[in-house]
ModelCIF file with pLDDT and N, C-alpha, C, O atoms, coordinates in Angstrom:
data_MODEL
#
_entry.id   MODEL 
#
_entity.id                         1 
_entity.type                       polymer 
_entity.pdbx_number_of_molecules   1 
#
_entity_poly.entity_id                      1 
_entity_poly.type                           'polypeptide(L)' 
_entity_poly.nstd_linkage                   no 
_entity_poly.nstd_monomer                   no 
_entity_poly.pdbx_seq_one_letter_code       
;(UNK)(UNK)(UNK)(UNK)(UNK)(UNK)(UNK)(UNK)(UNK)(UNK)(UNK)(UNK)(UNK)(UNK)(UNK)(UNK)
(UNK)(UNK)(UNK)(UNK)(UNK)(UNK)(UNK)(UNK)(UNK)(UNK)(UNK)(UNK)(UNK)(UNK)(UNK)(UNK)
(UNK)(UNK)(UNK)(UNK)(UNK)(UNK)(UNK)(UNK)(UNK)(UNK)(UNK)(UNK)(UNK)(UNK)
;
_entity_poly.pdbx_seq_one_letter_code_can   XXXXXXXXXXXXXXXXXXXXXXXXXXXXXXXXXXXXXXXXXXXXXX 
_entity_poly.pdbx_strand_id                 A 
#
loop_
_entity_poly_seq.entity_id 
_entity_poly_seq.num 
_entity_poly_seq.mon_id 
_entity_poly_seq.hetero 
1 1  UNK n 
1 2  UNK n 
1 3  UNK n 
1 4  UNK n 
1 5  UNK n 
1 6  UNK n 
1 7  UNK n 
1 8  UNK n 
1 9  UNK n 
1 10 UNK n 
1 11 UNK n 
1 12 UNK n 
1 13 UNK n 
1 14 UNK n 
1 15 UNK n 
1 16 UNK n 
1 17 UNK n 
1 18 UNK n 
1 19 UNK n 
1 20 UNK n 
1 21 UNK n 
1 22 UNK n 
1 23 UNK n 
1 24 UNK n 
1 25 UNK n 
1 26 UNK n 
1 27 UNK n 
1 28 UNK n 
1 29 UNK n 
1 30 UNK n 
1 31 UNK n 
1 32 UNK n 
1 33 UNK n 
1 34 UNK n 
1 35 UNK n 
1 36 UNK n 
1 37 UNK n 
1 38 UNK n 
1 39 UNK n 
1 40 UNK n 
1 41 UNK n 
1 42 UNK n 
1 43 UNK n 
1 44 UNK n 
1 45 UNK n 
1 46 UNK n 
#
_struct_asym.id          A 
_struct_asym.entity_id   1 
#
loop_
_ma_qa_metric.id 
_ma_qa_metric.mode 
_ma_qa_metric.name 
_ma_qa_metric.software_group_id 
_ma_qa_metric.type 
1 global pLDDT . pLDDT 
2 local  pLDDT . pLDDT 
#
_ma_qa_metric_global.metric_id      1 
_ma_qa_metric_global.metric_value   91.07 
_ma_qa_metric_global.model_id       1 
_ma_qa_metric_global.ordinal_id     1 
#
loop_
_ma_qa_metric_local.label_asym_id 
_ma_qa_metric_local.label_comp_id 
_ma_qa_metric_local.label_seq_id 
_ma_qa_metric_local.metric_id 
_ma_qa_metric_local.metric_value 
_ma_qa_metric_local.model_id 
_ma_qa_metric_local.ordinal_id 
A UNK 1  2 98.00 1 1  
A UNK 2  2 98.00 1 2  
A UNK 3  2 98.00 1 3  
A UNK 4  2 97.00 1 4  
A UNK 5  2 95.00 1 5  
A UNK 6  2 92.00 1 6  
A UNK 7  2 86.00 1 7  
A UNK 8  2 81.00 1 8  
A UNK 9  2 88.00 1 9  
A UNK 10 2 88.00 1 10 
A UNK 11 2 86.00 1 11 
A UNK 12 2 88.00 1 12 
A UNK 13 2 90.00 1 13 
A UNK 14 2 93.00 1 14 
A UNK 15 2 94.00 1 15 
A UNK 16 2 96.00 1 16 
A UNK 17 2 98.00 1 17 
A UNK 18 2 98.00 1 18 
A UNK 19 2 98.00 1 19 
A UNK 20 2 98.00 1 20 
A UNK 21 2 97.00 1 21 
A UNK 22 2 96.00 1 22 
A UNK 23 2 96.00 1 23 
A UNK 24 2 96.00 1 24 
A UNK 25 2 96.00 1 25 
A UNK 26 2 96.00 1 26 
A UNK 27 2 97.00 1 27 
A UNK 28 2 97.00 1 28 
A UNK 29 2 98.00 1 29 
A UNK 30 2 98.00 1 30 
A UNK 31 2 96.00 1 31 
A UNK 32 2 94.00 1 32 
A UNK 33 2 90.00 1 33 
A UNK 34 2 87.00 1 34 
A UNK 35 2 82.00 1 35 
A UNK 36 2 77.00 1 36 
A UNK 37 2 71.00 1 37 
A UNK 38 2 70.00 1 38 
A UNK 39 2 72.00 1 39 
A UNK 40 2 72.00 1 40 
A UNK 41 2 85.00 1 41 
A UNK 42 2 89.00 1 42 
A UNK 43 2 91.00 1 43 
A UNK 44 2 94.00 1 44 
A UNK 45 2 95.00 1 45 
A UNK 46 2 97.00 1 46 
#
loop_
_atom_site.group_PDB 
_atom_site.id 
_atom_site.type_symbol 
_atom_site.label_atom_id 
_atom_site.label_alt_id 
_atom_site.label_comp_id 
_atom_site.label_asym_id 
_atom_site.label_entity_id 
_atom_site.label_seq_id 
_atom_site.pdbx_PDB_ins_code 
_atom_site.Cartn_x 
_atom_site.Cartn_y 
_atom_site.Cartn_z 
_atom_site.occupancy 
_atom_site.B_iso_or_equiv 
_atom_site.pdbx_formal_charge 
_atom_site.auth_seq_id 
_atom_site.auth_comp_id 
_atom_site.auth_asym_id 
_atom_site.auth_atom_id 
_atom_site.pdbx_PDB_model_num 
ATOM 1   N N  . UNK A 1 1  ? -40.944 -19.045 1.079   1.00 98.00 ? 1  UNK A N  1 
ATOM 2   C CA . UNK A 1 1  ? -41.036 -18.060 2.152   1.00 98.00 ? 1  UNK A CA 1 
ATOM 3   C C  . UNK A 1 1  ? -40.743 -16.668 1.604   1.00 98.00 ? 1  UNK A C  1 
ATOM 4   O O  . UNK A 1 1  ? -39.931 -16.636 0.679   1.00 98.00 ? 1  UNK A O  1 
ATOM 5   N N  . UNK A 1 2  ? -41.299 -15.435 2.040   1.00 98.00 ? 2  UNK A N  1 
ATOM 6   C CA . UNK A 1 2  ? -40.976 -14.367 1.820   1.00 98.00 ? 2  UNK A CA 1 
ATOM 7   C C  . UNK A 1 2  ? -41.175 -13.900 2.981   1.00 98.00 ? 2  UNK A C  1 
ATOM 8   O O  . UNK A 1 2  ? -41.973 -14.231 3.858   1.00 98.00 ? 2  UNK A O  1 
ATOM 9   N N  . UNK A 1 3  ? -40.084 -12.785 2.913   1.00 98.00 ? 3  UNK A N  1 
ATOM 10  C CA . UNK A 1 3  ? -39.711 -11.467 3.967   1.00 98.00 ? 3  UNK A CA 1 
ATOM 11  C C  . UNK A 1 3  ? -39.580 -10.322 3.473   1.00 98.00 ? 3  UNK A C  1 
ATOM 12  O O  . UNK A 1 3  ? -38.478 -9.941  3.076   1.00 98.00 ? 3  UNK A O  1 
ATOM 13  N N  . UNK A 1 4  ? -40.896 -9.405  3.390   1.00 97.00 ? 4  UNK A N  1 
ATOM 14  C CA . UNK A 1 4  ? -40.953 -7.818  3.155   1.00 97.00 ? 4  UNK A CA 1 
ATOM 15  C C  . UNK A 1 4  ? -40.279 -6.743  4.517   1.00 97.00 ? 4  UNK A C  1 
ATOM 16  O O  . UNK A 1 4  ? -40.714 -6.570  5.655   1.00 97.00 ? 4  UNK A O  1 
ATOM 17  N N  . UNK A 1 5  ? -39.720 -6.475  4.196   1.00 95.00 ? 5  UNK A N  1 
ATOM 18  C CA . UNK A 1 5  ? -38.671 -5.327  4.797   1.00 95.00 ? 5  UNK A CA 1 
ATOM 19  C C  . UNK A 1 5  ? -39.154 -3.788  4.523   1.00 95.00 ? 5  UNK A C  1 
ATOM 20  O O  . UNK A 1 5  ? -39.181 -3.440  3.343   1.00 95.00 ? 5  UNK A O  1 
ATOM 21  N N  . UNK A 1 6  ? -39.443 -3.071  5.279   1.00 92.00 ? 6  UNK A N  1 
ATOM 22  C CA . UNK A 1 6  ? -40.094 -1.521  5.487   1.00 92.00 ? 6  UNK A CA 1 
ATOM 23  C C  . UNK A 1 6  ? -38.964 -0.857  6.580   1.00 92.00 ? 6  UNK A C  1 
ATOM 24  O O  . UNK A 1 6  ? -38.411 -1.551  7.433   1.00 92.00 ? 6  UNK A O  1 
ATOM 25  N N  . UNK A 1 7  ? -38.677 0.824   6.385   1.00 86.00 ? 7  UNK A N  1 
ATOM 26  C CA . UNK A 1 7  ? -38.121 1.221   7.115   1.00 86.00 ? 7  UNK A CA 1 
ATOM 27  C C  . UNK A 1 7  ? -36.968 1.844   7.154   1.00 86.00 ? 7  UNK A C  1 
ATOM 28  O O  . UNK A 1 7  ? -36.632 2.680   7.993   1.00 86.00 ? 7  UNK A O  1 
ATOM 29  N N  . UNK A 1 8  ? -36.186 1.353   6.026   1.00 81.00 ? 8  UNK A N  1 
ATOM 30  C CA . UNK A 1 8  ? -35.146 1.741   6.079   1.00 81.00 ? 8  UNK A CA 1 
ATOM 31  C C  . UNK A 1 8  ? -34.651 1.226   4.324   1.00 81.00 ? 8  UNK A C  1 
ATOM 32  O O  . UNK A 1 8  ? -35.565 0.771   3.637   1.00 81.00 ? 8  UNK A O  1 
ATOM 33  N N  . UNK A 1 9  ? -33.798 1.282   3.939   1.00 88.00 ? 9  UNK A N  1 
ATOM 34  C CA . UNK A 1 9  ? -33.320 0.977   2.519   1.00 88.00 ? 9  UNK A CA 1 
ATOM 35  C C  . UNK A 1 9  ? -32.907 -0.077  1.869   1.00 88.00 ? 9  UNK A C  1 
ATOM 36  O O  . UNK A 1 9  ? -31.719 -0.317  1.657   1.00 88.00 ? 9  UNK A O  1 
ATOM 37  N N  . UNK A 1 10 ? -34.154 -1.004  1.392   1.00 88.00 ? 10 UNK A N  1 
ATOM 38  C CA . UNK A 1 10 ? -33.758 -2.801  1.712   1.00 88.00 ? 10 UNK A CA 1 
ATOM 39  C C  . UNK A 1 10 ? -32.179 -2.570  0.546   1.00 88.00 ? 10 UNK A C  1 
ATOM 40  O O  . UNK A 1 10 ? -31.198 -2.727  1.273   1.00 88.00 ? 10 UNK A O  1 
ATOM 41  N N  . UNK A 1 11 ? -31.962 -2.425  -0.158  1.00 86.00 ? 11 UNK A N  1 
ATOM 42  C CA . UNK A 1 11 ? -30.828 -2.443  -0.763  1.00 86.00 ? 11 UNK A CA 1 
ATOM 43  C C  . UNK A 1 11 ? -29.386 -2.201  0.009   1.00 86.00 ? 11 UNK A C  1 
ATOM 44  O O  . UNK A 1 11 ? -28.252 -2.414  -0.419  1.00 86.00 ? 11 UNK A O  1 
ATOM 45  N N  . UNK A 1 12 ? -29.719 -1.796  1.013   1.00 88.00 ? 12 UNK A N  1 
ATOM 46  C CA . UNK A 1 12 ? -28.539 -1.222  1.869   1.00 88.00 ? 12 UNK A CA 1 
ATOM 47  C C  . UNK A 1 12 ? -27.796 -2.654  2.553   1.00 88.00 ? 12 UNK A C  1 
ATOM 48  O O  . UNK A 1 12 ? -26.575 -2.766  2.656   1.00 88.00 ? 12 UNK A O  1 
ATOM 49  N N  . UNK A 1 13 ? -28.809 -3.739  3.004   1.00 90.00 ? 13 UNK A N  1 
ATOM 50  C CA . UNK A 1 13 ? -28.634 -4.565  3.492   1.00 90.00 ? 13 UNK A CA 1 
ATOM 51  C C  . UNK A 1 13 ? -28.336 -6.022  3.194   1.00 90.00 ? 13 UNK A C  1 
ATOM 52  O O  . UNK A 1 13 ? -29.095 -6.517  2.361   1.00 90.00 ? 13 UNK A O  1 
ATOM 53  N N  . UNK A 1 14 ? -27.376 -6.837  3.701   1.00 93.00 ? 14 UNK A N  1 
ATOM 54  C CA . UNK A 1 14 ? -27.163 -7.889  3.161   1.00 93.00 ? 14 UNK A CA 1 
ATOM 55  C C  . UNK A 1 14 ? -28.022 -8.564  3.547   1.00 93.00 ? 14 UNK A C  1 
ATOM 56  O O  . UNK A 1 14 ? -28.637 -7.828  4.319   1.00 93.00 ? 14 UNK A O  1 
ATOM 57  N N  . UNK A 1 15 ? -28.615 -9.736  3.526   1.00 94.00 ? 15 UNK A N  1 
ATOM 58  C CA . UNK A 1 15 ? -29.796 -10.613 4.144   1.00 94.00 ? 15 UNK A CA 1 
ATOM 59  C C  . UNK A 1 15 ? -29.406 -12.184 4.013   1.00 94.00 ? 15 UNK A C  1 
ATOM 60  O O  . UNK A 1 15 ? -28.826 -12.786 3.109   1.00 94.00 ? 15 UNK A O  1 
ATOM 61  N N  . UNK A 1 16 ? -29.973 -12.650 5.330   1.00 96.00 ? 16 UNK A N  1 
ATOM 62  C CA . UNK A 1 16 ? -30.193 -13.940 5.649   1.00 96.00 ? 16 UNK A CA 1 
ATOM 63  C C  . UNK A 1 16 ? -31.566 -14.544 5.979   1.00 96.00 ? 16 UNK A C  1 
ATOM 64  O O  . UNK A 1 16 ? -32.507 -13.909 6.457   1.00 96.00 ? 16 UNK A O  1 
ATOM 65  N N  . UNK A 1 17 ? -31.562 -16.271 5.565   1.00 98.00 ? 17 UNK A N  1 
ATOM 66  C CA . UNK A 1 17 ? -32.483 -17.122 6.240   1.00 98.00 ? 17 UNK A CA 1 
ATOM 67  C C  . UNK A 1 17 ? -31.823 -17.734 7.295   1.00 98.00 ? 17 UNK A C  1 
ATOM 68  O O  . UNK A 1 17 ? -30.761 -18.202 6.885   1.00 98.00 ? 17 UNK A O  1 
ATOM 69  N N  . UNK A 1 18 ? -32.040 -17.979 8.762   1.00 98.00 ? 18 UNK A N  1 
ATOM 70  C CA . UNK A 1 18 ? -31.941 -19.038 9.293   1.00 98.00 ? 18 UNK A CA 1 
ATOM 71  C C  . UNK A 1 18 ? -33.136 -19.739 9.829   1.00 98.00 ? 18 UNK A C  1 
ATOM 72  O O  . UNK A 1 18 ? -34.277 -19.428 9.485   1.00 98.00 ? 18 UNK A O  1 
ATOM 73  N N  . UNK A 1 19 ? -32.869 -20.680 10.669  1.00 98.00 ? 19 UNK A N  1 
ATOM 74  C CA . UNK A 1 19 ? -33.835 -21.848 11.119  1.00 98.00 ? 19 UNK A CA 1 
ATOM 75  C C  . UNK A 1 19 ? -33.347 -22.344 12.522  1.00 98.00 ? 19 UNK A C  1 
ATOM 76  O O  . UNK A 1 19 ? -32.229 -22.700 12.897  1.00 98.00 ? 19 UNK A O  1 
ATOM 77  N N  . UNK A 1 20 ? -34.682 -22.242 13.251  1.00 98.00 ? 20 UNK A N  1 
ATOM 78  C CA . UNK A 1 20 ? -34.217 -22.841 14.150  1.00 98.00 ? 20 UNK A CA 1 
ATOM 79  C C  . UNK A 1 20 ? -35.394 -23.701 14.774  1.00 98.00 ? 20 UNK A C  1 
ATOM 80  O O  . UNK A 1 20 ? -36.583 -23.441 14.958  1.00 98.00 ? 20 UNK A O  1 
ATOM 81  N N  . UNK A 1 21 ? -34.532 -24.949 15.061  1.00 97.00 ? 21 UNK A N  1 
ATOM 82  C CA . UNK A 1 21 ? -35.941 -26.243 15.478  1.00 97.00 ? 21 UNK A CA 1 
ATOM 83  C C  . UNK A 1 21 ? -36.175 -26.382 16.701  1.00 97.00 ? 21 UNK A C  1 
ATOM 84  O O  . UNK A 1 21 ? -35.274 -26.112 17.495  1.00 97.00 ? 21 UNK A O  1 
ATOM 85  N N  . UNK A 1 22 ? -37.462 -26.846 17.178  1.00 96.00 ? 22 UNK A N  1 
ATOM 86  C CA . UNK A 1 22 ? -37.270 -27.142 18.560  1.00 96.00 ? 22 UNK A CA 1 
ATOM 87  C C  . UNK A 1 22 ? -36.721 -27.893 19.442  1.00 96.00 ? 22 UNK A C  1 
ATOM 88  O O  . UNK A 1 22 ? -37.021 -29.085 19.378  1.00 96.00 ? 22 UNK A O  1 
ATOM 89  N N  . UNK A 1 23 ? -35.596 -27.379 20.714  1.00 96.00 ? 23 UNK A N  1 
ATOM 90  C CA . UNK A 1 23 ? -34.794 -27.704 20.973  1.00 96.00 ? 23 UNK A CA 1 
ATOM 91  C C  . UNK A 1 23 ? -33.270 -27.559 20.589  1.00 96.00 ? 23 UNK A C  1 
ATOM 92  O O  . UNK A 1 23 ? -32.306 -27.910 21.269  1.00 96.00 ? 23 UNK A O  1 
ATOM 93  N N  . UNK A 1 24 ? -33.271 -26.862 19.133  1.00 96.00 ? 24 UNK A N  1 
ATOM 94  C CA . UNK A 1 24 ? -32.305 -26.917 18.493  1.00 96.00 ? 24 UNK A CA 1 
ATOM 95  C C  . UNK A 1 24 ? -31.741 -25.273 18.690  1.00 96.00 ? 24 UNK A C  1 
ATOM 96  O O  . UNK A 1 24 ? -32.544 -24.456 19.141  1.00 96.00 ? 24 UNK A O  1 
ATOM 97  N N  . UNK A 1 25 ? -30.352 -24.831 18.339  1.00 96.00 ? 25 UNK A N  1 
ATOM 98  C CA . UNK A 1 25 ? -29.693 -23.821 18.426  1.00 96.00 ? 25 UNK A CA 1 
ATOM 99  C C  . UNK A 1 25 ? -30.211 -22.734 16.923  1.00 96.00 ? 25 UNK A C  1 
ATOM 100 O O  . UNK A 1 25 ? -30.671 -23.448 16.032  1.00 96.00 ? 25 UNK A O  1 
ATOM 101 N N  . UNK A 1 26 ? -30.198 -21.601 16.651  1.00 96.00 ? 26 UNK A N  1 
ATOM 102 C CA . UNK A 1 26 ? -30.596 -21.178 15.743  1.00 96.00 ? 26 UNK A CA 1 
ATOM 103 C C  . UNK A 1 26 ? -29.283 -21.700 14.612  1.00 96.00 ? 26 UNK A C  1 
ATOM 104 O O  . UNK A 1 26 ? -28.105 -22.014 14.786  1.00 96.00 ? 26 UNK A O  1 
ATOM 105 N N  . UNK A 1 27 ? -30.024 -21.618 13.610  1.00 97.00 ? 27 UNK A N  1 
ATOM 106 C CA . UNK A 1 27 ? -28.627 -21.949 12.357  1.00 97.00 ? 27 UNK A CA 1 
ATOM 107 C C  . UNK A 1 27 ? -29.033 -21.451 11.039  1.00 97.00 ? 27 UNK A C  1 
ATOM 108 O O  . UNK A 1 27 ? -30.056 -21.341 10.364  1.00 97.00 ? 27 UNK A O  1 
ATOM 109 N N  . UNK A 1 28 ? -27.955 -21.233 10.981  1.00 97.00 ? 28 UNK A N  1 
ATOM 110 C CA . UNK A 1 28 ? -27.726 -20.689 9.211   1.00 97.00 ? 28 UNK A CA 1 
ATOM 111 C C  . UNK A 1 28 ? -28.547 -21.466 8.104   1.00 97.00 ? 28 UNK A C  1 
ATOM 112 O O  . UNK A 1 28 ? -28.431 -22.691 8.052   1.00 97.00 ? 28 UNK A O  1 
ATOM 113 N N  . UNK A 1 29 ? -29.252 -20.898 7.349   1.00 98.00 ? 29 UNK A N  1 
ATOM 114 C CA . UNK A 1 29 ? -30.118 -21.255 5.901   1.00 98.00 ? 29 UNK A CA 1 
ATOM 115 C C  . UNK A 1 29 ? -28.628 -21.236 4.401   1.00 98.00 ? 29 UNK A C  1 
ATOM 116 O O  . UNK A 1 29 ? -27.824 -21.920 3.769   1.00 98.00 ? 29 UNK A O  1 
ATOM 117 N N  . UNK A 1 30 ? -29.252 -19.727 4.641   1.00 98.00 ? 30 UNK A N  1 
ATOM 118 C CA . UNK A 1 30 ? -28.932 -19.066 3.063   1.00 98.00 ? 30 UNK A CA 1 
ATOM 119 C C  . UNK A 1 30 ? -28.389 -17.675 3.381   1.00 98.00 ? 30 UNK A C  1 
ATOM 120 O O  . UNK A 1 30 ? -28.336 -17.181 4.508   1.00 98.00 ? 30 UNK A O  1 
ATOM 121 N N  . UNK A 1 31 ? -28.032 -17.166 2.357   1.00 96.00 ? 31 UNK A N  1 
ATOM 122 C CA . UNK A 1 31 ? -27.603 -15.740 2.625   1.00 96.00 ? 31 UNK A CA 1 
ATOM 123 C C  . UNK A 1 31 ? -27.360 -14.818 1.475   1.00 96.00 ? 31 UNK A C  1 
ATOM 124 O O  . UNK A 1 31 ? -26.971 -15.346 0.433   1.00 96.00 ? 31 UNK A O  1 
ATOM 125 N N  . UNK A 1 32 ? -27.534 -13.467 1.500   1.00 94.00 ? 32 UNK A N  1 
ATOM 126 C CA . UNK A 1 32 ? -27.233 -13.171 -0.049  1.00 94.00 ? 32 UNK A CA 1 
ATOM 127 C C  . UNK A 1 32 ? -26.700 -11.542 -0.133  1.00 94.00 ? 32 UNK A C  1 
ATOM 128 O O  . UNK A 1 32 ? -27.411 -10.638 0.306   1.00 94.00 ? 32 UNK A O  1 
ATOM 129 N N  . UNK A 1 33 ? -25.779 -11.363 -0.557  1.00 90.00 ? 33 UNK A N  1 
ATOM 130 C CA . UNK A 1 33 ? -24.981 -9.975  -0.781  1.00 90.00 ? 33 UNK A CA 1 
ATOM 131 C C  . UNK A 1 33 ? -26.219 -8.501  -0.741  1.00 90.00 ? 33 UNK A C  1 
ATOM 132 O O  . UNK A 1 33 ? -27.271 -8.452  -1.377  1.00 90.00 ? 33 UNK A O  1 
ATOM 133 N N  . UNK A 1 34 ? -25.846 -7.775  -0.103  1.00 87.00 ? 34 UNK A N  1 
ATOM 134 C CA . UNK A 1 34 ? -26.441 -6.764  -0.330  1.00 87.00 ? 34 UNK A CA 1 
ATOM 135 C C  . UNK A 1 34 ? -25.912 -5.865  -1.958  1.00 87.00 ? 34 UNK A C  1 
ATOM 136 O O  . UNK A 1 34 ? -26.763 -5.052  -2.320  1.00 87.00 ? 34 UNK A O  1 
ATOM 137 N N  . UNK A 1 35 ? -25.349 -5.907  -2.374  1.00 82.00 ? 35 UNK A N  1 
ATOM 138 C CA . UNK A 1 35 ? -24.956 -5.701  -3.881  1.00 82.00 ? 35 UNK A CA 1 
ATOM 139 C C  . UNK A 1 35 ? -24.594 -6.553  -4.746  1.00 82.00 ? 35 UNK A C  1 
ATOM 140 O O  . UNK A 1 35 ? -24.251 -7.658  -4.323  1.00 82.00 ? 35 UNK A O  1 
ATOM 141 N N  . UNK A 1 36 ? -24.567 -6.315  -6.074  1.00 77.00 ? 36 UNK A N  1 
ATOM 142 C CA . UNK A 1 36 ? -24.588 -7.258  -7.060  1.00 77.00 ? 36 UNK A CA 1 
ATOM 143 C C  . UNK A 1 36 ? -23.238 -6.678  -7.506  1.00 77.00 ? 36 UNK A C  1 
ATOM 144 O O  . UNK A 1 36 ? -23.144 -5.505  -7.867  1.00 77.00 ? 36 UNK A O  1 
ATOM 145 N N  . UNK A 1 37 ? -22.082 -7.614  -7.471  1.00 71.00 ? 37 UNK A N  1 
ATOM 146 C CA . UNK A 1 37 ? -20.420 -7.503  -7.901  1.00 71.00 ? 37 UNK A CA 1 
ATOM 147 C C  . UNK A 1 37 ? -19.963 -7.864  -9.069  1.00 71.00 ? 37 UNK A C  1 
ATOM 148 O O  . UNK A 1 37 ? -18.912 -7.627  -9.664  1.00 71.00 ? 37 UNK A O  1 
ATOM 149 N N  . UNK A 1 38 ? -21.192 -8.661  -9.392  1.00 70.00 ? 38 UNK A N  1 
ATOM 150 C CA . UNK A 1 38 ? -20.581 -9.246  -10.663 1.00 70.00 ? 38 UNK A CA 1 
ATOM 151 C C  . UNK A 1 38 ? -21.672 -9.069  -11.783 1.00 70.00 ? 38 UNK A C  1 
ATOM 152 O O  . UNK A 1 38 ? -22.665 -8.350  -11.683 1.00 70.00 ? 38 UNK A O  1 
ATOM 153 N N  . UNK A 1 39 ? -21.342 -9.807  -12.815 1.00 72.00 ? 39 UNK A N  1 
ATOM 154 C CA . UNK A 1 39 ? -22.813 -10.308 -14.095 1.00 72.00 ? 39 UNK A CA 1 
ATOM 155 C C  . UNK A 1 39 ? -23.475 -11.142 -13.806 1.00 72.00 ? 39 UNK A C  1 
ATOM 156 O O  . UNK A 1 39 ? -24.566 -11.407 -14.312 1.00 72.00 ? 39 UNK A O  1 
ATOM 157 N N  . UNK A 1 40 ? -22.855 -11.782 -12.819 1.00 72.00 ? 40 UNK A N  1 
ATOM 158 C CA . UNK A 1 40 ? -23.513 -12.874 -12.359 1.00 72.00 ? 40 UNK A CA 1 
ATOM 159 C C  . UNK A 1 40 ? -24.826 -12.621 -11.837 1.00 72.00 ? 40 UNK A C  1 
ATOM 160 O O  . UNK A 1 40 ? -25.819 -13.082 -12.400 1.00 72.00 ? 40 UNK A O  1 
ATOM 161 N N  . UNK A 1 41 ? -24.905 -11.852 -10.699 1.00 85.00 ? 41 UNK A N  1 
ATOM 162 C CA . UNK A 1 41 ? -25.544 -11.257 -10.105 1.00 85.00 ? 41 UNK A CA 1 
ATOM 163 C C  . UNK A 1 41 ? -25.197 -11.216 -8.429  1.00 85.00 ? 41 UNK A C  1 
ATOM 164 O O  . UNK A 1 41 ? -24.037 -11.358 -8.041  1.00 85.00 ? 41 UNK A O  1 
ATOM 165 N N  . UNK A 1 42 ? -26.323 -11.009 -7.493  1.00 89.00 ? 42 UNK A N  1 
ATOM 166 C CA . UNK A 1 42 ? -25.617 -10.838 -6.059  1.00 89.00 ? 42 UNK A CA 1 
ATOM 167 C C  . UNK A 1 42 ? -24.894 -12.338 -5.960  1.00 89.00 ? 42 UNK A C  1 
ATOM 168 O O  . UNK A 1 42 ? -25.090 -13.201 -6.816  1.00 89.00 ? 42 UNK A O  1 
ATOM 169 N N  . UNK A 1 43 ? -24.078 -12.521 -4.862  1.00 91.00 ? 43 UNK A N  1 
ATOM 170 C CA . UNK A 1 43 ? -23.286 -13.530 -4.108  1.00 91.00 ? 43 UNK A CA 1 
ATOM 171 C C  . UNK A 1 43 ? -24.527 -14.313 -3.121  1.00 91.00 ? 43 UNK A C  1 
ATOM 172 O O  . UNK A 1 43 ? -25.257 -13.866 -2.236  1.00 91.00 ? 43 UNK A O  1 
ATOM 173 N N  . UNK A 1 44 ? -24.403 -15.479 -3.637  1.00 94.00 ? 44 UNK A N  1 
ATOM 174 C CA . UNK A 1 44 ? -25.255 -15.999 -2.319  1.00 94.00 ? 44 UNK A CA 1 
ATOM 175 C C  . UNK A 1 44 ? -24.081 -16.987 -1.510  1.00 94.00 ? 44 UNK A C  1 
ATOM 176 O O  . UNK A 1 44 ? -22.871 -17.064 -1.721  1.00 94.00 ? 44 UNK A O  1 
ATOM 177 N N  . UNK A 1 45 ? -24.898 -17.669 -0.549  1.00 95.00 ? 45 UNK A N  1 
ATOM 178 C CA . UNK A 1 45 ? -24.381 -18.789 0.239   1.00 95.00 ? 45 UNK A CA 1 
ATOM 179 C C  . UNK A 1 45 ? -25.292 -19.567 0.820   1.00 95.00 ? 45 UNK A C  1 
ATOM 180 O O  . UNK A 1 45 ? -26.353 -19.001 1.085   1.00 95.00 ? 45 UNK A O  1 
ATOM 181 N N  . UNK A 1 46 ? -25.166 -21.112 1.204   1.00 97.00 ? 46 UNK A N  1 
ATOM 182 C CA . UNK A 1 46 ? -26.122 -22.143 1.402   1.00 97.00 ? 46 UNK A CA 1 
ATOM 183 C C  . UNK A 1 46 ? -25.341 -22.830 2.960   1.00 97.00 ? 46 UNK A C  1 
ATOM 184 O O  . UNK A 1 46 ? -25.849 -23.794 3.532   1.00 97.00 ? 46 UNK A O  1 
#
């Protein structure tokens, strides 16, 4: 999946996937730091 972002300063922003099924409540995917803190690189979450 991809999500292109226009408008404003995609770097500024932290970003998420969620999902939501039918019938179902929306819910959390993934997620990922709007800056990179480490060497690692940005922070995600699952």
């Amino acid at each position: 999946l991809s999500c292109t972002a226009s408008g404003r300063t995609f770097t500024n922003y932290a970003m998420n996937w969620f999902r939501q099924a039918s019938g179902k409540e929306r819910e959390f995917v993934a997620a990922i730091s709007w800056v990179a803190l480490s060497r690692s690189g940005y922070s995600k979450l699952y």
